[in-house]
PDB file of N, CA and C in Angstrom:
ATOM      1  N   UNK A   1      19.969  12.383  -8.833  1.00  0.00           N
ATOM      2  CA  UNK A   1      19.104  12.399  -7.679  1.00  0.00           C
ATOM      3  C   UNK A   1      18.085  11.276  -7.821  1.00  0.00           C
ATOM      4  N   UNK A   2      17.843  10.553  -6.141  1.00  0.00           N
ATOM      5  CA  UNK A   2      16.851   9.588  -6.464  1.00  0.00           C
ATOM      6  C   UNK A   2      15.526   9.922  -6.279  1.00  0.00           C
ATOM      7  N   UNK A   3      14.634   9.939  -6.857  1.00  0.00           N
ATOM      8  CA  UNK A   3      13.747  11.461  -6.273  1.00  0.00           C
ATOM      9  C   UNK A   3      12.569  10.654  -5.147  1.00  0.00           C
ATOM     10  N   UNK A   4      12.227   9.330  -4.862  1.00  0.00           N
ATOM     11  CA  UNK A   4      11.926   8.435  -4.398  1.00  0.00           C
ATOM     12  C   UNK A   4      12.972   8.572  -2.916  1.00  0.00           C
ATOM     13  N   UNK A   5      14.285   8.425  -3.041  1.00  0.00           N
ATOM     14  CA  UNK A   5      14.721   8.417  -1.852  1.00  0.00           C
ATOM     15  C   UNK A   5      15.087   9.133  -1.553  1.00  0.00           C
ATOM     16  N   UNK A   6      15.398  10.546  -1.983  1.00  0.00           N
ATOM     17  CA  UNK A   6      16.068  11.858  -1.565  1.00  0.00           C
ATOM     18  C   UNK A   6      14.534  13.070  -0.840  1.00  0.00           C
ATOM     19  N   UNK A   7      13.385  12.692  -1.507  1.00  0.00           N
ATOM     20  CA  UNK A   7      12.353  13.818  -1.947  1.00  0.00           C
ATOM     21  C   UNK A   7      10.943  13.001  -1.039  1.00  0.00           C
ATOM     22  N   UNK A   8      10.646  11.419  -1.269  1.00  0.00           N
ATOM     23  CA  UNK A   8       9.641  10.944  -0.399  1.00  0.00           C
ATOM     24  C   UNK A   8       9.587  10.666   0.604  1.00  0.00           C
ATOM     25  N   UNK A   9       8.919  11.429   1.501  1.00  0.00           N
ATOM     26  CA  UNK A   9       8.484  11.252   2.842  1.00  0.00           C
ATOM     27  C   UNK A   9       9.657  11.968   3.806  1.00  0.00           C
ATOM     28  N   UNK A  10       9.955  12.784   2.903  1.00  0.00           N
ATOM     29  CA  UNK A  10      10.740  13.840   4.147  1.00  0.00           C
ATOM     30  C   UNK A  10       9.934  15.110   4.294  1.00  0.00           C
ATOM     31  N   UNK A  11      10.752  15.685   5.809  1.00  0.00           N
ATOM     32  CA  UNK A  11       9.922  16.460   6.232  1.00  0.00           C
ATOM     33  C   UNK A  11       9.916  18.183   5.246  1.00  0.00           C
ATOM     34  N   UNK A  12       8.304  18.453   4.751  1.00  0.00           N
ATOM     35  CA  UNK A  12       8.691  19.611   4.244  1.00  0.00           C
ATOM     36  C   UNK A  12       8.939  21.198   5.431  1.00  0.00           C
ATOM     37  N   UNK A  13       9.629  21.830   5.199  1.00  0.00           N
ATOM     38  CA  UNK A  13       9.769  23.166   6.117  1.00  0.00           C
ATOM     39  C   UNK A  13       9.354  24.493   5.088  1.00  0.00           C
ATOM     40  N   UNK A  14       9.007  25.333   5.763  1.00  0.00           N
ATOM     41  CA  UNK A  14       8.840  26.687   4.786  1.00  0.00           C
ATOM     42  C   UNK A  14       9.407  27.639   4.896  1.00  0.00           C
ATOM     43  N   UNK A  15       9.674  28.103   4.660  1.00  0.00           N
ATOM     44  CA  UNK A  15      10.310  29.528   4.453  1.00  0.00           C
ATOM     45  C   UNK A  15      10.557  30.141   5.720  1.00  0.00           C
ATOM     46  N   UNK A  16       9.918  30.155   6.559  1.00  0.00           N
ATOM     47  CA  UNK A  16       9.610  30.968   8.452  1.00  0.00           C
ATOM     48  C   UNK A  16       9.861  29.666   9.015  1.00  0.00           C
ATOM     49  N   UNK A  17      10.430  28.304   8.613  1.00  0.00           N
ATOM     50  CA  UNK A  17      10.584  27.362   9.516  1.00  0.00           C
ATOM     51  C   UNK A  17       9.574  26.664  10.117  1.00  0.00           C
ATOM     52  N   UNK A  18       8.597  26.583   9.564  1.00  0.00           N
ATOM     53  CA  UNK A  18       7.471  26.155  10.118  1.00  0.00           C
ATOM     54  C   UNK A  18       7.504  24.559   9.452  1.00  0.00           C
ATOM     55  N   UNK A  19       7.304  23.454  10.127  1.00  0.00           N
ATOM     56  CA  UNK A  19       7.507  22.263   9.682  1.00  0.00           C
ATOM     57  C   UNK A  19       5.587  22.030   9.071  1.00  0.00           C
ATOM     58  N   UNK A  20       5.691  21.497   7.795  1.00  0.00           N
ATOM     59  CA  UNK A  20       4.360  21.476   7.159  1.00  0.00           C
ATOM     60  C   UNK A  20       3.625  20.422   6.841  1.00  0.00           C
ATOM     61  N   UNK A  21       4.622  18.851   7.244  1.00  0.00           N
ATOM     62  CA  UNK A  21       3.786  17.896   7.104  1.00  0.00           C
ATOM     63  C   UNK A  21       5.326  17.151   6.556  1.00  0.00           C
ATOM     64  N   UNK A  22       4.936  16.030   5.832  1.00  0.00           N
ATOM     65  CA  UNK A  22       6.463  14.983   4.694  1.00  0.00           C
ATOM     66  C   UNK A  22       5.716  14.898   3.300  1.00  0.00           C
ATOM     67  N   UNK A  23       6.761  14.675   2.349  1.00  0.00           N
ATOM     68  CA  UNK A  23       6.085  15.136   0.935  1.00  0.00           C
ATOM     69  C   UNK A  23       5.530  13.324   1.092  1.00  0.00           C
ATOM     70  N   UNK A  24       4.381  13.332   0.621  1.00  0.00           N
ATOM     71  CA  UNK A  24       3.643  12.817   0.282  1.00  0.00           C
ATOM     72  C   UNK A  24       3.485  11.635  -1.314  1.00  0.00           C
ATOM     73  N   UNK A  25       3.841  12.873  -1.974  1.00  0.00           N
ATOM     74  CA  UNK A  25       4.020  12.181  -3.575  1.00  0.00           C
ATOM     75  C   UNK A  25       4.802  13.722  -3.825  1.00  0.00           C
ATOM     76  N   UNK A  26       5.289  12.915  -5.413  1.00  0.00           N
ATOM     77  CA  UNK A  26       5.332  13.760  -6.788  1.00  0.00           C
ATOM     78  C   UNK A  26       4.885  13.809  -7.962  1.00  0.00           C
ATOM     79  N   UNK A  27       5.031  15.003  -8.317  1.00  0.00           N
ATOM     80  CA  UNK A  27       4.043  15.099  -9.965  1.00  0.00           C
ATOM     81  C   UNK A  27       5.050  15.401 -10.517  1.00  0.00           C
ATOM     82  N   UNK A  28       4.822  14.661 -11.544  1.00  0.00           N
ATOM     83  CA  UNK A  28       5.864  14.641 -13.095  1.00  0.00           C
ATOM     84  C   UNK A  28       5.321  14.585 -14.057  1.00  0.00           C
ATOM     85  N   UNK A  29       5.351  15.426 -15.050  1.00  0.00           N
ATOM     86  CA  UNK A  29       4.759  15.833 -16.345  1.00  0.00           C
ATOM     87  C   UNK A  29       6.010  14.980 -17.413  1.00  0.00           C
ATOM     88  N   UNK A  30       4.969  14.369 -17.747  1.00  0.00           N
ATOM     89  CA  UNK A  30       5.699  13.240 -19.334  1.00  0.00           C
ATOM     90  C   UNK A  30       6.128  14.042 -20.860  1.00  0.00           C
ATOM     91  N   UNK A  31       7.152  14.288 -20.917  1.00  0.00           N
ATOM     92  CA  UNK A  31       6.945  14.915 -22.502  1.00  0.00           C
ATOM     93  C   UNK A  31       7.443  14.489 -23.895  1.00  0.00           C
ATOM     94  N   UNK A  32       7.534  14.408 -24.813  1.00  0.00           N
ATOM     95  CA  UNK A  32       7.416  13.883 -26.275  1.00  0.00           C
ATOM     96  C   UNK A  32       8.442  13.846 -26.347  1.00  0.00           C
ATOM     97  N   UNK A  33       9.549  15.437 -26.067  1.00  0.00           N
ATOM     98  CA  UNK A  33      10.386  15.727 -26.640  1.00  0.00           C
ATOM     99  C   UNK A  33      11.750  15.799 -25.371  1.00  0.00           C
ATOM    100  N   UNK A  34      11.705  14.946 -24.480  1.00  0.00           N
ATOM    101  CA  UNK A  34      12.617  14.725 -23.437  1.00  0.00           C
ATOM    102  C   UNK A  34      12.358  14.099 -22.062  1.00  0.00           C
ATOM    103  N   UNK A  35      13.042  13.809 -21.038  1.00  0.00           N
ATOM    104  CA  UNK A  35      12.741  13.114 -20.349  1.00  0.00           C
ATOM    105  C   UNK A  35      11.412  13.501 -19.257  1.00  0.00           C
ATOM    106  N   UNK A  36      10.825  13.041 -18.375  1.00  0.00           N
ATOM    107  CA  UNK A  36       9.905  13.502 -17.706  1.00  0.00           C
ATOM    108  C   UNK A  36      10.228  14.855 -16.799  1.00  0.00           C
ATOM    109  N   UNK A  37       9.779  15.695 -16.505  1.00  0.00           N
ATOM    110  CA  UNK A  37      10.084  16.466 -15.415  1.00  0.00           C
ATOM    111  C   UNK A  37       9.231  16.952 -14.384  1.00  0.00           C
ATOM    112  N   UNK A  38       9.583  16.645 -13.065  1.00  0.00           N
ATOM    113  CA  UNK A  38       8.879  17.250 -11.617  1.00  0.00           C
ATOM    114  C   UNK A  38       8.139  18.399 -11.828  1.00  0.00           C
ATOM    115  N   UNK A  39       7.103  18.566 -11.605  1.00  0.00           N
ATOM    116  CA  UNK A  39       5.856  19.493 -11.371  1.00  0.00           C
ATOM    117  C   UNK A  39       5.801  20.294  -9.965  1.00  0.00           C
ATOM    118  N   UNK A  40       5.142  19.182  -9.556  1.00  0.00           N
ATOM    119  CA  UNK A  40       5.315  19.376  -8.388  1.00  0.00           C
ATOM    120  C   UNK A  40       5.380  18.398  -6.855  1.00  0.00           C
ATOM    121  N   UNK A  41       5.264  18.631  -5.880  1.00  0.00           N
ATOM    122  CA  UNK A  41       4.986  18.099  -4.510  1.00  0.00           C
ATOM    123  C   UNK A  41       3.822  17.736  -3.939  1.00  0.00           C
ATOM    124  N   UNK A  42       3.507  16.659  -3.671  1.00  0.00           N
ATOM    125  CA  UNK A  42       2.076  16.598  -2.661  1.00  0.00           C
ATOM    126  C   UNK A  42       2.180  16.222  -1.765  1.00  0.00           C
ATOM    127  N   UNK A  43       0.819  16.918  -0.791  1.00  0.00           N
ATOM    128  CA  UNK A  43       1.070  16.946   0.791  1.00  0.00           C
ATOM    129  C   UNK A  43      -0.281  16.524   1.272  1.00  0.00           C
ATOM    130  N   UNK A  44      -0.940  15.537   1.949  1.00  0.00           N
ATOM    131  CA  UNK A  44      -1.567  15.722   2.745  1.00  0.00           C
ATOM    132  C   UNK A  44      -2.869  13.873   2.718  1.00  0.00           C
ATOM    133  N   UNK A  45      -3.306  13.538   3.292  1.00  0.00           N
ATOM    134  CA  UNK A  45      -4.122  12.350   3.612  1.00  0.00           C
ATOM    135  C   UNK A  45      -4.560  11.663   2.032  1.00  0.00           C
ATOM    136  N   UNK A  46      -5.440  12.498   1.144  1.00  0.00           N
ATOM    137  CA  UNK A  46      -5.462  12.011  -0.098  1.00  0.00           C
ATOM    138  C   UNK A  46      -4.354  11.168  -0.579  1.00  0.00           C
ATOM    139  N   UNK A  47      -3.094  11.693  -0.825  1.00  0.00           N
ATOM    140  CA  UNK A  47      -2.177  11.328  -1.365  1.00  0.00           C
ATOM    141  C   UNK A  47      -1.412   9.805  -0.144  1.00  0.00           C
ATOM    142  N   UNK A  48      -1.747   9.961   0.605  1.00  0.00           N
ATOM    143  CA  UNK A  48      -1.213   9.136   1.155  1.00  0.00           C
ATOM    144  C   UNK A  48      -2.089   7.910   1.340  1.00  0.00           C
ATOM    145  N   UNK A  49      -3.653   7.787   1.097  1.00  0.00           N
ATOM    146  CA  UNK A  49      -4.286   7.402   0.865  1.00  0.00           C
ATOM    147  C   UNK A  49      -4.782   6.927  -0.642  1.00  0.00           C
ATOM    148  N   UNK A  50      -3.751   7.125  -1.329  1.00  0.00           N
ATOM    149  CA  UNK A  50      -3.677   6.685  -2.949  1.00  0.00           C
ATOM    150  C   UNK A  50      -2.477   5.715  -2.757  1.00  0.00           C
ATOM    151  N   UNK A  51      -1.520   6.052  -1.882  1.00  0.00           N
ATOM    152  CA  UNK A  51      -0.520   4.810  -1.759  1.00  0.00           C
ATOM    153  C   UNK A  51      -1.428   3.190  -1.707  1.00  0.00           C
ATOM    154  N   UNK A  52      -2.286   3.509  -0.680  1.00  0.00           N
ATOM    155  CA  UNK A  52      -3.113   2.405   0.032  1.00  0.00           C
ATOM    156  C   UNK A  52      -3.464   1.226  -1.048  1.00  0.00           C
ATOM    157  N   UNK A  53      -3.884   2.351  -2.312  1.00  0.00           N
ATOM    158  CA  UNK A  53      -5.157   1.553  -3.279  1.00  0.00           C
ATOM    159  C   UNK A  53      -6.415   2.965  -3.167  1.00  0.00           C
ATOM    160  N   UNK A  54      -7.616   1.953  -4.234  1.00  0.00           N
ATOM    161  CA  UNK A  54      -8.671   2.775  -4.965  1.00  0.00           C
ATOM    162  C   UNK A  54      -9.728   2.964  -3.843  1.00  0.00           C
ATOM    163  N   UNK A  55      -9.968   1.750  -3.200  1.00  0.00           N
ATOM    164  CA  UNK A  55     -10.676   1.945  -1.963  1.00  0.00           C
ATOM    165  C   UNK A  55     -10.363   3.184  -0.786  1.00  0.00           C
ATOM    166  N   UNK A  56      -9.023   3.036  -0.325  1.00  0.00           N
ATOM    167  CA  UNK A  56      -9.044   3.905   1.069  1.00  0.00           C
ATOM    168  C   UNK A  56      -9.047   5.637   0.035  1.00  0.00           C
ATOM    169  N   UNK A  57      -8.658   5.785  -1.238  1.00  0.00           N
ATOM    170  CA  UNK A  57      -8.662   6.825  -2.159  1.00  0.00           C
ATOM    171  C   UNK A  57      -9.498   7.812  -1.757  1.00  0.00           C
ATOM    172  N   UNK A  58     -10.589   6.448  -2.689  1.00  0.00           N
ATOM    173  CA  UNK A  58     -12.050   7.015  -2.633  1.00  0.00           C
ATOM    174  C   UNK A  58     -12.595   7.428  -0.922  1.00  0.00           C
ATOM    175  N   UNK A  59     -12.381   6.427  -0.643  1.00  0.00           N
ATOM    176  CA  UNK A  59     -12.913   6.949   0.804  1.00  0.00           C
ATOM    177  C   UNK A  59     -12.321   8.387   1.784  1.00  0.00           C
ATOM    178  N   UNK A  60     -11.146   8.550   1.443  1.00  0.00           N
ATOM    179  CA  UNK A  60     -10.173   9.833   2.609  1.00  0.00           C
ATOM    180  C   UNK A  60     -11.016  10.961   1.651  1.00  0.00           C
ATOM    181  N   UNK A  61     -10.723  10.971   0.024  1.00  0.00           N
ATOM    182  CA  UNK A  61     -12.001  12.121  -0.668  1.00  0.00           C
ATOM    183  C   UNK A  61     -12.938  12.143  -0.697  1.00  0.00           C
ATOM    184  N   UNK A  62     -13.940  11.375   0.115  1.00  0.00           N
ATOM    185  CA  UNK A  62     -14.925  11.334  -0.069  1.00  0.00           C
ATOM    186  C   UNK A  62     -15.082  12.532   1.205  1.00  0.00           C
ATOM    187  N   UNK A  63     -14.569  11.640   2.673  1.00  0.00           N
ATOM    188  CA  UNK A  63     -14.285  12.224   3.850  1.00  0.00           C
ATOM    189  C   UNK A  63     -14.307  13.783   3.628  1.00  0.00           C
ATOM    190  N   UNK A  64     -12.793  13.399   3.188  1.00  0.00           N
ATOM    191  CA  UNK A  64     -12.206  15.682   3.190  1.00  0.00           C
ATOM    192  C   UNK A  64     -13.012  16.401   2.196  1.00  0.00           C
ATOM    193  N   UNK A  65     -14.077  16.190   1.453  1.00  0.00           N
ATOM    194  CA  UNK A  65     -14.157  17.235   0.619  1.00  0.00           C
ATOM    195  C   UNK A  65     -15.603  17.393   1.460  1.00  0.00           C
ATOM    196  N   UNK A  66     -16.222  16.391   2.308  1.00  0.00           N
ATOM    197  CA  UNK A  66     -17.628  16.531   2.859  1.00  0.00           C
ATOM    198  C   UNK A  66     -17.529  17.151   3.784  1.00  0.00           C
ATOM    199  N   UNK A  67     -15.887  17.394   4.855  1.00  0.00           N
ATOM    200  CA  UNK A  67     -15.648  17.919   6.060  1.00  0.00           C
ATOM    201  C   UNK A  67     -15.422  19.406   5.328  1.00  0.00           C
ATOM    202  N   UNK A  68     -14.578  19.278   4.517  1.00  0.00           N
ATOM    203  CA  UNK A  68     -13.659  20.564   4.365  1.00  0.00           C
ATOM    204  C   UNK A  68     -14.196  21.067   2.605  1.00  0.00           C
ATOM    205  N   UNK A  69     -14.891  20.874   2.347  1.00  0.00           N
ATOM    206  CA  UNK A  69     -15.447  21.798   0.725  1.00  0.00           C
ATOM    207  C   UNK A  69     -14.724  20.980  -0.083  1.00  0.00           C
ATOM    208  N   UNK A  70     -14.268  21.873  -1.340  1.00  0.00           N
ATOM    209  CA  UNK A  70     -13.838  21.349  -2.686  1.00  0.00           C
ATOM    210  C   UNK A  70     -12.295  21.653  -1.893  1.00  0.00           C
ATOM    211  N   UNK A  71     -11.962  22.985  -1.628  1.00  0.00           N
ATOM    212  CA  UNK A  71     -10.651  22.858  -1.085  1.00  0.00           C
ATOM    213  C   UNK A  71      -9.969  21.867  -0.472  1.00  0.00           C
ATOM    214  N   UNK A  72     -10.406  21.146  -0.025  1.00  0.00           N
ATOM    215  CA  UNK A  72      -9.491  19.938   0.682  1.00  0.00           C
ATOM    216  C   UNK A  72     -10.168  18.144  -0.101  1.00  0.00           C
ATOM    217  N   UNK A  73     -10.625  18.796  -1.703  1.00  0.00           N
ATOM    218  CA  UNK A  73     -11.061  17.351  -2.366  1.00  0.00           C
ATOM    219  C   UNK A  73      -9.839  16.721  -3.226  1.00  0.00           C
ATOM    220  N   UNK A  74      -8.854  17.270  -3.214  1.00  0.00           N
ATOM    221  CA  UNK A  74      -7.884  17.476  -3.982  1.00  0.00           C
ATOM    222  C   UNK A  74      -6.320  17.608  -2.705  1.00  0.00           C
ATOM    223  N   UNK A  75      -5.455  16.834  -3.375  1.00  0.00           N
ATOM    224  CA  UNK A  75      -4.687  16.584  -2.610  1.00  0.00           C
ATOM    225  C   UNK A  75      -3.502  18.721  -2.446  1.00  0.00           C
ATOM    226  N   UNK A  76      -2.659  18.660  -1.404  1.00  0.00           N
ATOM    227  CA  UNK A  76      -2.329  20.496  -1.556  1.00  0.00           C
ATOM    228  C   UNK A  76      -0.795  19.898  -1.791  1.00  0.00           C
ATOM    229  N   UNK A  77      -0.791  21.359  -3.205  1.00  0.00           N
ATOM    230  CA  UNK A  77       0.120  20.890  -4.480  1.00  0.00           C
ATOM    231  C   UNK A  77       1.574  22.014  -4.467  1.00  0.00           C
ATOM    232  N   UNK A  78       2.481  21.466  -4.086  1.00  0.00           N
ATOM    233  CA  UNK A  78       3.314  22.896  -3.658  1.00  0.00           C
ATOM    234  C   UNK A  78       4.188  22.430  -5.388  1.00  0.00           C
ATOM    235  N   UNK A  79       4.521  24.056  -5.910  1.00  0.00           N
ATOM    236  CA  UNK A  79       5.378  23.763  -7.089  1.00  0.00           C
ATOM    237  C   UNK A  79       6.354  23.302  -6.947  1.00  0.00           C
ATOM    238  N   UNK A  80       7.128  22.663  -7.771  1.00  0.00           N
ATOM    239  CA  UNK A  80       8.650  22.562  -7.463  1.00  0.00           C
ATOM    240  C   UNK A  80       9.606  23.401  -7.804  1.00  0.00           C
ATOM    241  N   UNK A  81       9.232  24.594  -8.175  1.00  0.00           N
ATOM    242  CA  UNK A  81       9.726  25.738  -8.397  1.00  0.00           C
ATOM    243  C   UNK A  81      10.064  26.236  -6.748  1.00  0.00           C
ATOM    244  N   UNK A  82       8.986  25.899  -6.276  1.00  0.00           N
ATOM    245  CA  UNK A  82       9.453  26.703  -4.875  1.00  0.00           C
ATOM    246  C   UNK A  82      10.049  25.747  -3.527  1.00  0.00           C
ATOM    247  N   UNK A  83      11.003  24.724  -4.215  1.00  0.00           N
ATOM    248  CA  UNK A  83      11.540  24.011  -3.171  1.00  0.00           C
ATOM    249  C   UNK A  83      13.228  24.413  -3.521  1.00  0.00           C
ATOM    250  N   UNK A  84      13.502  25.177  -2.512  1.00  0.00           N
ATOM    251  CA  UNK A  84      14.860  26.010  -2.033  1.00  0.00           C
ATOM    252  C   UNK A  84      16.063  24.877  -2.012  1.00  0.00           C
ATOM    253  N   UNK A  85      15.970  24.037  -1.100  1.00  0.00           N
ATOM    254  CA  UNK A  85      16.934  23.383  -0.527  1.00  0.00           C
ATOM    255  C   UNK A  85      16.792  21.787  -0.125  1.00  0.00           C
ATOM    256  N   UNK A  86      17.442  20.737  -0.472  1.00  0.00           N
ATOM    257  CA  UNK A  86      17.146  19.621  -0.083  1.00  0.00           C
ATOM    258  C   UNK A  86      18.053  18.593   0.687  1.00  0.00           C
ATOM    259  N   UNK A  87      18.142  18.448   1.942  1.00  0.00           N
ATOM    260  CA  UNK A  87      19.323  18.430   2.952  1.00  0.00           C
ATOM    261  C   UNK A  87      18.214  16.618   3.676  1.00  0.00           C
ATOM    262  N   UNK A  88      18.274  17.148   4.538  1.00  0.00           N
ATOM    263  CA  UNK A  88      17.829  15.796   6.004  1.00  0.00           C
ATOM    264  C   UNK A  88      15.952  16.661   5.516  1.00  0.00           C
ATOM    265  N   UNK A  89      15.760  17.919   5.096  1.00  0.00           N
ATOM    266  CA  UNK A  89      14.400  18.467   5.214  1.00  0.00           C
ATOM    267  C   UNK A  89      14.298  18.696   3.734  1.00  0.00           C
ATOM    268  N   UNK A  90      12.534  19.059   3.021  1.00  0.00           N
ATOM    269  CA  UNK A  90      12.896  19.797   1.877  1.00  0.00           C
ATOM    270  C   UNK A  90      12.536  21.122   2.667  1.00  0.00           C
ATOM    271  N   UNK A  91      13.386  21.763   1.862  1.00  0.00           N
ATOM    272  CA  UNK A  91      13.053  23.374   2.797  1.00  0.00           C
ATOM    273  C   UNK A  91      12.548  24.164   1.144  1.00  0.00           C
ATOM    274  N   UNK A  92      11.449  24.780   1.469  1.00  0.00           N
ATOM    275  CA  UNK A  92      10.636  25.585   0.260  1.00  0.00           C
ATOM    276  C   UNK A  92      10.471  27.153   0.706  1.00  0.00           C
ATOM    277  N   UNK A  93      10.746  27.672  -0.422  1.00  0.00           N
ATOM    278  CA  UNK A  93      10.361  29.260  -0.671  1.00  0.00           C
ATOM    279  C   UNK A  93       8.366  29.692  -0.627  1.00  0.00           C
ATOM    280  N   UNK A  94       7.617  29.212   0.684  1.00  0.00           N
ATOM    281  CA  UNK A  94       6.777  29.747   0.679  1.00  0.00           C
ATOM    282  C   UNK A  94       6.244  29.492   1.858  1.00  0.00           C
ATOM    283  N   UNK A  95       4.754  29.822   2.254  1.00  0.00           N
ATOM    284  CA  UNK A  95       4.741  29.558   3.475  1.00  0.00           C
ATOM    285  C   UNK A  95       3.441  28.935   3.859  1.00  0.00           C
ATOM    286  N   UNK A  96       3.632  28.786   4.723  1.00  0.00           N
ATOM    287  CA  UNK A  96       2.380  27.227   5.173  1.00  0.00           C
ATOM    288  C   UNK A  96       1.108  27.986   5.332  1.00  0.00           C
ATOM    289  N   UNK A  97       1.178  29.362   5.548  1.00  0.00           N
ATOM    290  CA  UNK A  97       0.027  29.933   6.168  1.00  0.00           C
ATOM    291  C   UNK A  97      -1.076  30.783   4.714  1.00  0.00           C
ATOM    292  N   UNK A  98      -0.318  30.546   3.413  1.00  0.00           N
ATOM    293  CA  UNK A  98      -0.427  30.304   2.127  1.00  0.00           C
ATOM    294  C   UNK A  98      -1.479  29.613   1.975  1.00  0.00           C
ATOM    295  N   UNK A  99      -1.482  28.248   2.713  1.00  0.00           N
ATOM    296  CA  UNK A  99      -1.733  27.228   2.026  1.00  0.00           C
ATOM    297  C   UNK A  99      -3.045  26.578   2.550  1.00  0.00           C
ATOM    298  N   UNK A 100      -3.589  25.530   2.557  1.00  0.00           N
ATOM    299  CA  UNK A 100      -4.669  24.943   3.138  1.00  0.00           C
ATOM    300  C   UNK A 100      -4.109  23.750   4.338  1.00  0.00           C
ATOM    301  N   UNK A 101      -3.127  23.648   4.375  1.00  0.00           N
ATOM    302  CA  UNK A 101      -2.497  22.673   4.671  1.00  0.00           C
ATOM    303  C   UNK A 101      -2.858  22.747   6.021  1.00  0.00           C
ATOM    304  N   UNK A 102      -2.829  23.324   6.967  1.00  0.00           N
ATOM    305  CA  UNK A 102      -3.287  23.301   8.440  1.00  0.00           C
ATOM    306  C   UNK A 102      -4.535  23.753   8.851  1.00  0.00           C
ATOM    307  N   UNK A 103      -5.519  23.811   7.896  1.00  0.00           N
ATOM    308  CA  UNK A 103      -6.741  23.882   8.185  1.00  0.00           C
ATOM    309  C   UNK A 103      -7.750  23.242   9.050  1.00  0.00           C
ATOM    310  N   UNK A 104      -7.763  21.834   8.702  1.00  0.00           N
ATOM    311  CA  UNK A 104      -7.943  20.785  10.257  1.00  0.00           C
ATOM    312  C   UNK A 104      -6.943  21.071  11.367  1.00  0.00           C
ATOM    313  N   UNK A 105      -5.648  21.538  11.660  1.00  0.00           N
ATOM    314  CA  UNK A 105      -5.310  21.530  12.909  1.00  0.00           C
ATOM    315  C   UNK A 105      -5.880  22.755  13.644  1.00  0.00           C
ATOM    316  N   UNK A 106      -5.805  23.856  12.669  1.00  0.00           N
ATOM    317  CA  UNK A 106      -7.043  24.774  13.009  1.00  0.00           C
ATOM    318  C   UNK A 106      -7.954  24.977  14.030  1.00  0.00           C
ATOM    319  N   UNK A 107      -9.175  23.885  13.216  1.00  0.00           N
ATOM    320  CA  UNK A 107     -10.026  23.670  12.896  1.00  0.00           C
ATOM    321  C   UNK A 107     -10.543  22.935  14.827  1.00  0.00           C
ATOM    322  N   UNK A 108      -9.664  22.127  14.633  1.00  0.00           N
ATOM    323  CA  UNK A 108      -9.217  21.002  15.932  1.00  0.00           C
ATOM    324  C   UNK A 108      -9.083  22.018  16.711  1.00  0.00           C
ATOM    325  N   UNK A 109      -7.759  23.011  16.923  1.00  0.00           N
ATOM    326  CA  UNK A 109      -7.906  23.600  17.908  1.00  0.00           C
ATOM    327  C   UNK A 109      -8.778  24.836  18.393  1.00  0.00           C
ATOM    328  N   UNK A 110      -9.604  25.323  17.417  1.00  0.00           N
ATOM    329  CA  UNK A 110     -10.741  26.391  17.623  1.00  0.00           C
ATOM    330  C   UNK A 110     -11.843  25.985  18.123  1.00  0.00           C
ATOM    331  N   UNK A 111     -12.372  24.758  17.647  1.00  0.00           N
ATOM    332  CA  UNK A 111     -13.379  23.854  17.554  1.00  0.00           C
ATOM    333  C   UNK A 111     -13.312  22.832  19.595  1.00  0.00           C
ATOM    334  N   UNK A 112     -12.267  22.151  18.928  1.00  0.00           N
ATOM    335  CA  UNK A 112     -11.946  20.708  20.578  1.00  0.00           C
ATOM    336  C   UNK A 112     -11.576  21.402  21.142  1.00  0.00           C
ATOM    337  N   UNK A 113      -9.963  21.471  21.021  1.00  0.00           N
ATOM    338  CA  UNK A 113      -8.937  21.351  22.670  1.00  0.00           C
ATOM    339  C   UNK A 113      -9.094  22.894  23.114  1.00  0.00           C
ATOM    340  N   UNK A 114      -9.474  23.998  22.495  1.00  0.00           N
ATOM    341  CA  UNK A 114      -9.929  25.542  23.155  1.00  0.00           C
ATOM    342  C   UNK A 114     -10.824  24.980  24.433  1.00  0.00           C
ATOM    343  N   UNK A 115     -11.863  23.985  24.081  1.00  0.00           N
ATOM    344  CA  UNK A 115     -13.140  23.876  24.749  1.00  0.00           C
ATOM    345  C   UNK A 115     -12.561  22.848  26.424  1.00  0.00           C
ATOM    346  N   UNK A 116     -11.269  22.322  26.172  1.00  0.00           N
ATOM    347  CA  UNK A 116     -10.844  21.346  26.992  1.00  0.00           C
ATOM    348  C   UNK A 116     -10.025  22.364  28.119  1.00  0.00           C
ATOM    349  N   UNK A 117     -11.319  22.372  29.476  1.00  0.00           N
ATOM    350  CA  UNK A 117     -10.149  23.105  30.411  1.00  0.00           C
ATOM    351  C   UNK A 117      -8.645  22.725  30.775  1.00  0.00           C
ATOM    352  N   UNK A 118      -8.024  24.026  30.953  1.00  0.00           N
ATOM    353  CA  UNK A 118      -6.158  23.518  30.670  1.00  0.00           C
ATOM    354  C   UNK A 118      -5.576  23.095  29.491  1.00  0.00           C
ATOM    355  N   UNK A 119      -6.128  23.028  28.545  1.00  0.00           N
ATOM    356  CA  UNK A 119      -5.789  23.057  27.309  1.00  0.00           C
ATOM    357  C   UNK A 119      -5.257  24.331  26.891  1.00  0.00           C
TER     358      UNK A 119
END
């Protein structure tokens, strides 16, 4: 497996089908005594904002952790224990509503487009 072209930037799904964002990065733990192995998955602006460089980094964490607490200072880390299936989607054994992951869309729609008549 190429885990770069099979695993980055496809779309993740959860468990109830709920589409949750595209993996972002991966974590791989280095070890002494054999080759590296996958940790886990990351999802969300941080991480995609580490592609960029140190600048836009610093800046998207600086952003999310001042909007959204410590919870969203840190990029959201799905195991790789709980990725089921890997096809055209990764499809994972858990569920989005778990997670922090839609907290700004939330957020957006409780907050803005509620307030936008016909919305």
């Amino acid at each position: 497996m190429d885990l770069l072209r099979d695993i980055l930037d496809k779309q993740l799904v959860d468990r109830d089908g709920v589409k949750m964002g595209k993996v972002d990065g991966i974590v791989a733990e280095l070890r002494l005594d054999g080759p590296p192995r996958v940790v886990a998955i990351e999802v969300g602006a941080i991480v995609m904002a580490r592609r960029l460089g140190t600048r836009p980094r610093q800046w998207v964490t600086w952003l999310a952790s001042r909007l959204g607490g410590d919870r969203h200072s840190r990029p959201h880390r799905v195991p790789w224990g709980a990725v089921r299936h890997i096809y055209v989607d990764v499809q994972l054994d858990a569920a989005v509503s778990d997670t922090a992951i839609f907290d700004w869309q939330d957020w957006l729609r409780d907050k803005i487009v509620s307030k936008i008549p016909g919305a």
